[in-house]
N, C-alpha and C. Protein backbone atom coordinates (compact mmCIF):
# COMPACT_ATOMS: atom_id res chain seq x y z
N UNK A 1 -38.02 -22.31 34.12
CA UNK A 1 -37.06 -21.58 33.32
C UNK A 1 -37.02 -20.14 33.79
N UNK A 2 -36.06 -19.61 34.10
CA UNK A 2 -35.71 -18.35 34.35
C UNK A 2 -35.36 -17.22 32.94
N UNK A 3 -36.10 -16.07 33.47
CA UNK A 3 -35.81 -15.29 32.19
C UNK A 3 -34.89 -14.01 32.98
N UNK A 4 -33.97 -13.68 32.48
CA UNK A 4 -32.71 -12.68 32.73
C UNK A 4 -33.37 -11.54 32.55
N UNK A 5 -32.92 -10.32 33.01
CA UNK A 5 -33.08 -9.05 32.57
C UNK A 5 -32.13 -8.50 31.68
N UNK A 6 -32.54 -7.39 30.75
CA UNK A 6 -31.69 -7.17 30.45
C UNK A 6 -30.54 -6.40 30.89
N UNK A 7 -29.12 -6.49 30.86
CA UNK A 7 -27.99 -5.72 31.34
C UNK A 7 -28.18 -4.51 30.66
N UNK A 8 -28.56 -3.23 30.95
CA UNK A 8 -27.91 -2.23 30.29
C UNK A 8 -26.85 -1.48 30.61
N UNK A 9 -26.39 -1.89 31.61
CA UNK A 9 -24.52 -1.40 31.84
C UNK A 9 -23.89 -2.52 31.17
N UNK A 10 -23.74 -2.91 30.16
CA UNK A 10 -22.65 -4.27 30.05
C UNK A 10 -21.62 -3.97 29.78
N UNK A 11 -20.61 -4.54 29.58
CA UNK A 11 -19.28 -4.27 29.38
C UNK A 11 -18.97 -4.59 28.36
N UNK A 12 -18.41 -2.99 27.66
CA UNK A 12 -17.90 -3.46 26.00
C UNK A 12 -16.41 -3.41 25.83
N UNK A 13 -15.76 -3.06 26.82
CA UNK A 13 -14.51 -2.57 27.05
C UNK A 13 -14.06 -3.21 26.41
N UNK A 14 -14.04 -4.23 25.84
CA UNK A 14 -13.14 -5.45 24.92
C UNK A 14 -13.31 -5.75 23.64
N UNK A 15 -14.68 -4.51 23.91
CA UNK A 15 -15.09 -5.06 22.45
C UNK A 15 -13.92 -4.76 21.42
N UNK A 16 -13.86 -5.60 20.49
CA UNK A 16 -12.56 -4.81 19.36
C UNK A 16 -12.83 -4.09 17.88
N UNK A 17 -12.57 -3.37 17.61
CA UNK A 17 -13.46 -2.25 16.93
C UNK A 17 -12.39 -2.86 15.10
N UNK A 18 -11.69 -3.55 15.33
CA UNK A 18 -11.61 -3.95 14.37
C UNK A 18 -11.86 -5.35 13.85
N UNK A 19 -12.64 -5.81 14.14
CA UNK A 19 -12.80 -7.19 13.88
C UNK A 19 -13.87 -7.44 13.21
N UNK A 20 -14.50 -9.14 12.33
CA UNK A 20 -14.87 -8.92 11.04
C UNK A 20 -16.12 -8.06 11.10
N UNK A 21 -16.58 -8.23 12.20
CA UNK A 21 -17.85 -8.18 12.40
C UNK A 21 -18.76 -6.72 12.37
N UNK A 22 -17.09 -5.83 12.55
CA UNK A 22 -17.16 -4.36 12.84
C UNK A 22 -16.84 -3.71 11.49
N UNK A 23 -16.73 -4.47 10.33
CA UNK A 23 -16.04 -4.09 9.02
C UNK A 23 -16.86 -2.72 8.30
N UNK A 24 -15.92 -1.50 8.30
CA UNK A 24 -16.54 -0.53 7.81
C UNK A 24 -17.21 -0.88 6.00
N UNK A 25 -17.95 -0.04 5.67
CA UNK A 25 -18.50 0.23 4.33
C UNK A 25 -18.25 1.26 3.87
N UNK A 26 -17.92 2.76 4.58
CA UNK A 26 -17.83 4.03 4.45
C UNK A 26 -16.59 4.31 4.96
N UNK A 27 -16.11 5.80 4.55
CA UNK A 27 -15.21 6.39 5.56
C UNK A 27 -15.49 7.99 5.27
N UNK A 28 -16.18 8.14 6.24
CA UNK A 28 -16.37 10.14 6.14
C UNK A 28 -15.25 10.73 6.66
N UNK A 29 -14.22 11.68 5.35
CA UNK A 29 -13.14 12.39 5.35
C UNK A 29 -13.63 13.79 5.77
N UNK A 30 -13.10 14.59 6.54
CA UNK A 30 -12.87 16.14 6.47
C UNK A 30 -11.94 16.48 5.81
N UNK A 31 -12.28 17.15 4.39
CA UNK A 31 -11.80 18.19 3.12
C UNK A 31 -11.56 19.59 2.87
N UNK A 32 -11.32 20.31 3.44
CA UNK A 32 -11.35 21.62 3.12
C UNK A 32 -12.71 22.17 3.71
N UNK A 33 -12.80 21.87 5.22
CA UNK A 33 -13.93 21.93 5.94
C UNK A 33 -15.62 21.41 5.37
N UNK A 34 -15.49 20.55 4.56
CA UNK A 34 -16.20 19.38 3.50
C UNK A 34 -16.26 18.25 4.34
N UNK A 35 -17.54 17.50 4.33
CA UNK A 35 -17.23 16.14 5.11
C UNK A 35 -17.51 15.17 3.00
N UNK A 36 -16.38 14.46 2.85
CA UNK A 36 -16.49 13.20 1.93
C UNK A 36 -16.62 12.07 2.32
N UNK A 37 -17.48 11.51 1.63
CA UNK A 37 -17.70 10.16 2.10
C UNK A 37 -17.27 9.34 0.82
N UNK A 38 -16.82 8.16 1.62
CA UNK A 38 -15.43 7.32 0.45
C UNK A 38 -16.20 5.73 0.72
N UNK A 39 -16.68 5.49 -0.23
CA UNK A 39 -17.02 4.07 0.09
C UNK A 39 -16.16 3.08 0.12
N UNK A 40 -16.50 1.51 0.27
CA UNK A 40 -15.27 1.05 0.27
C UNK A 40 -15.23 0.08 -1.12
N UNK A 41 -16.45 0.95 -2.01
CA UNK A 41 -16.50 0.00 -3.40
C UNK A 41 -15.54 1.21 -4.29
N UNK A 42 -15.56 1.88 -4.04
CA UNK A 42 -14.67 3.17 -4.84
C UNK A 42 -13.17 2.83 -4.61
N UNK A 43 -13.23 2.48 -3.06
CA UNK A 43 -11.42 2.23 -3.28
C UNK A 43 -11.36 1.26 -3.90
N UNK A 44 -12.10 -0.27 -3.95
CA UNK A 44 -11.73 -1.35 -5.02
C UNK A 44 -11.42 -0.88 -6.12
N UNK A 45 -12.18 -0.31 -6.71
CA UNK A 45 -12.39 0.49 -8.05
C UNK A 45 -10.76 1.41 -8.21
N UNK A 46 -10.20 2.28 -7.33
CA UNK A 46 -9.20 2.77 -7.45
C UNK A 46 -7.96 1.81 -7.57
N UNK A 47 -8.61 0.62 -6.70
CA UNK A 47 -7.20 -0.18 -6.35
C UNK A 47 -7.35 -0.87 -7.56
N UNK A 48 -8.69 -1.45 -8.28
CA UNK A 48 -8.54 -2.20 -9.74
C UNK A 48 -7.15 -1.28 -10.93
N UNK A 49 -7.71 0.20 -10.47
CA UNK A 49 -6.81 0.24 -11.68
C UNK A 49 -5.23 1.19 -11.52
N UNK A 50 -4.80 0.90 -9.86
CA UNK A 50 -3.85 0.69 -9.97
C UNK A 50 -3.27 -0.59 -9.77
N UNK A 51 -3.69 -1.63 -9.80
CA UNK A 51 -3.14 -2.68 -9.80
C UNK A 51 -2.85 -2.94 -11.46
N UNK A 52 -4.24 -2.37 -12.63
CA UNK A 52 -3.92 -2.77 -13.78
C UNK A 52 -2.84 -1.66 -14.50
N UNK A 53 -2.24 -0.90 -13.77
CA UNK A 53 -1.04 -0.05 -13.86
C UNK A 53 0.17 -0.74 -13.34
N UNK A 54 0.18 -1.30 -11.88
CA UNK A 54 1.43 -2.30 -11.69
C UNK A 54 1.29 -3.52 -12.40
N UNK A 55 0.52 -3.75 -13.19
CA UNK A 55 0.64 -5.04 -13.99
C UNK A 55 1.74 -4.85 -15.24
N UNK A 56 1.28 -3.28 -16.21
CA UNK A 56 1.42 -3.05 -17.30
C UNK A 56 3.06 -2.73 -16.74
N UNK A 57 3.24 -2.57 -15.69
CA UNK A 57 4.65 -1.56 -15.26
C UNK A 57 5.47 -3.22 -14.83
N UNK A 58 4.97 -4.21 -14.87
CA UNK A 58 5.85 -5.33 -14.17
C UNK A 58 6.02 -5.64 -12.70
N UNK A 59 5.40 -5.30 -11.94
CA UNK A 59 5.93 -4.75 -10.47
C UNK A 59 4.68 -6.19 -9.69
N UNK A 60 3.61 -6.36 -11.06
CA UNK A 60 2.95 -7.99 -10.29
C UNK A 60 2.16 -8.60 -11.49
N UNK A 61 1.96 -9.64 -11.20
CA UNK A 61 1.51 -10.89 -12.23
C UNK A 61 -0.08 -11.46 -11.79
N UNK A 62 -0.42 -11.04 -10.59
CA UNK A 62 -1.28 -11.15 -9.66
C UNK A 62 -2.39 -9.91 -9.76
N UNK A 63 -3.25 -9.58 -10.59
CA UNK A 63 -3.75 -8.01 -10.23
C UNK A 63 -4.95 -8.32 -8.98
N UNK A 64 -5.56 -8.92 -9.21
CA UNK A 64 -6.47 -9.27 -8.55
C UNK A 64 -6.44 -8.74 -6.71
N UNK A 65 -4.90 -10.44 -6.32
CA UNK A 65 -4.58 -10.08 -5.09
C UNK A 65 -3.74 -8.71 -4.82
N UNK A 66 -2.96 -8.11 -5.47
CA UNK A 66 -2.68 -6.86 -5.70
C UNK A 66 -3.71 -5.73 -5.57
N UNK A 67 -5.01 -5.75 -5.73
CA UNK A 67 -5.93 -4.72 -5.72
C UNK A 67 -6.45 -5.04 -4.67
N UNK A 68 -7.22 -6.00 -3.84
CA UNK A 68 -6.71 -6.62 -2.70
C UNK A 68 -6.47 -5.66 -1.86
N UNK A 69 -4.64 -5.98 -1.83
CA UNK A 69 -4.03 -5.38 -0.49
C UNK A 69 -3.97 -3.86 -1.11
N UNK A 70 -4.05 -3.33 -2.18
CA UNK A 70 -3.92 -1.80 -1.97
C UNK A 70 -5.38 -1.44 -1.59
N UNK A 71 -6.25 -2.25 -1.83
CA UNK A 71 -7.29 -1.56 -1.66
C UNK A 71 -7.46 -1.51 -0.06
N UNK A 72 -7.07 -2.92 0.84
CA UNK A 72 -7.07 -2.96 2.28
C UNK A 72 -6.11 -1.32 2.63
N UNK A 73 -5.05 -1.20 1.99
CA UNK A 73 -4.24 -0.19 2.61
C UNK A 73 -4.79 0.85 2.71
N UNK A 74 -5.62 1.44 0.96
CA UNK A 74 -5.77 2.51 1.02
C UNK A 74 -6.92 2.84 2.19
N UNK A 75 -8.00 2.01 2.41
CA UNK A 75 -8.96 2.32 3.33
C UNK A 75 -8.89 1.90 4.68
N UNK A 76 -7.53 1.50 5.15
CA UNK A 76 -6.86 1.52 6.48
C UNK A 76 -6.28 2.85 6.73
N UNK A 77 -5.88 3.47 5.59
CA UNK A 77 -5.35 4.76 6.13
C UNK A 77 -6.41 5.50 5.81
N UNK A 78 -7.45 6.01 5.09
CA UNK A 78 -8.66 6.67 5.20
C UNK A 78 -9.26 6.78 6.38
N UNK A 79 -9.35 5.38 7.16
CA UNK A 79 -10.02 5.11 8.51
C UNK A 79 -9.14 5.81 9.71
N UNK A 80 -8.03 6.56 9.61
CA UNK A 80 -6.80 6.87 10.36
C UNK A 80 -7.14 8.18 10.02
N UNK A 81 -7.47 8.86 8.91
CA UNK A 81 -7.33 10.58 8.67
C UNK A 81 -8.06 10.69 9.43
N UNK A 82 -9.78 10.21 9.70
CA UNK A 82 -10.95 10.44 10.36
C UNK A 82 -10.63 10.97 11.49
């Protein structure tokens, strides 16, 4: 049996920085020369209760999957201010 060395040049060039495996937990904002850090249980939390605001407003019947995708949005664009 042959044992390999290890590569330490390997090639990550492909790696894809969004995929599941790479899934942030954080997002450190610059604020008013402030670094914030935004978890990604706080945006649930934000997105819970605007979703239980588009519920009360009619706009979805769904809060759940609704908090969901605002919550994906809001911390897709958090990950973009960085």
């Amino acid at each position: 049996m042959e044992i390999r060395k290890f590569n330490r040049r390997a090639d990550f060039s492909d790696f894809d920085d969004q995929s599941p495996l790479s899934e942030v937990a954080s997002v450190l904002v610059n604020f008013k020369k402030k670094k914030v850090k935004v978890t990604k249980s706080k945006v649930k939390q934000m997105a819970m209760g605007i979703a239980s605001i588009a519920h009360s407003l009619g706009e979805t019947n769904d809060e759940e999957n609704y908090a969901e995708e605002v919550a994906e949005d809001l911390f897709e664009a958090l990950k973009l201010l960085k």
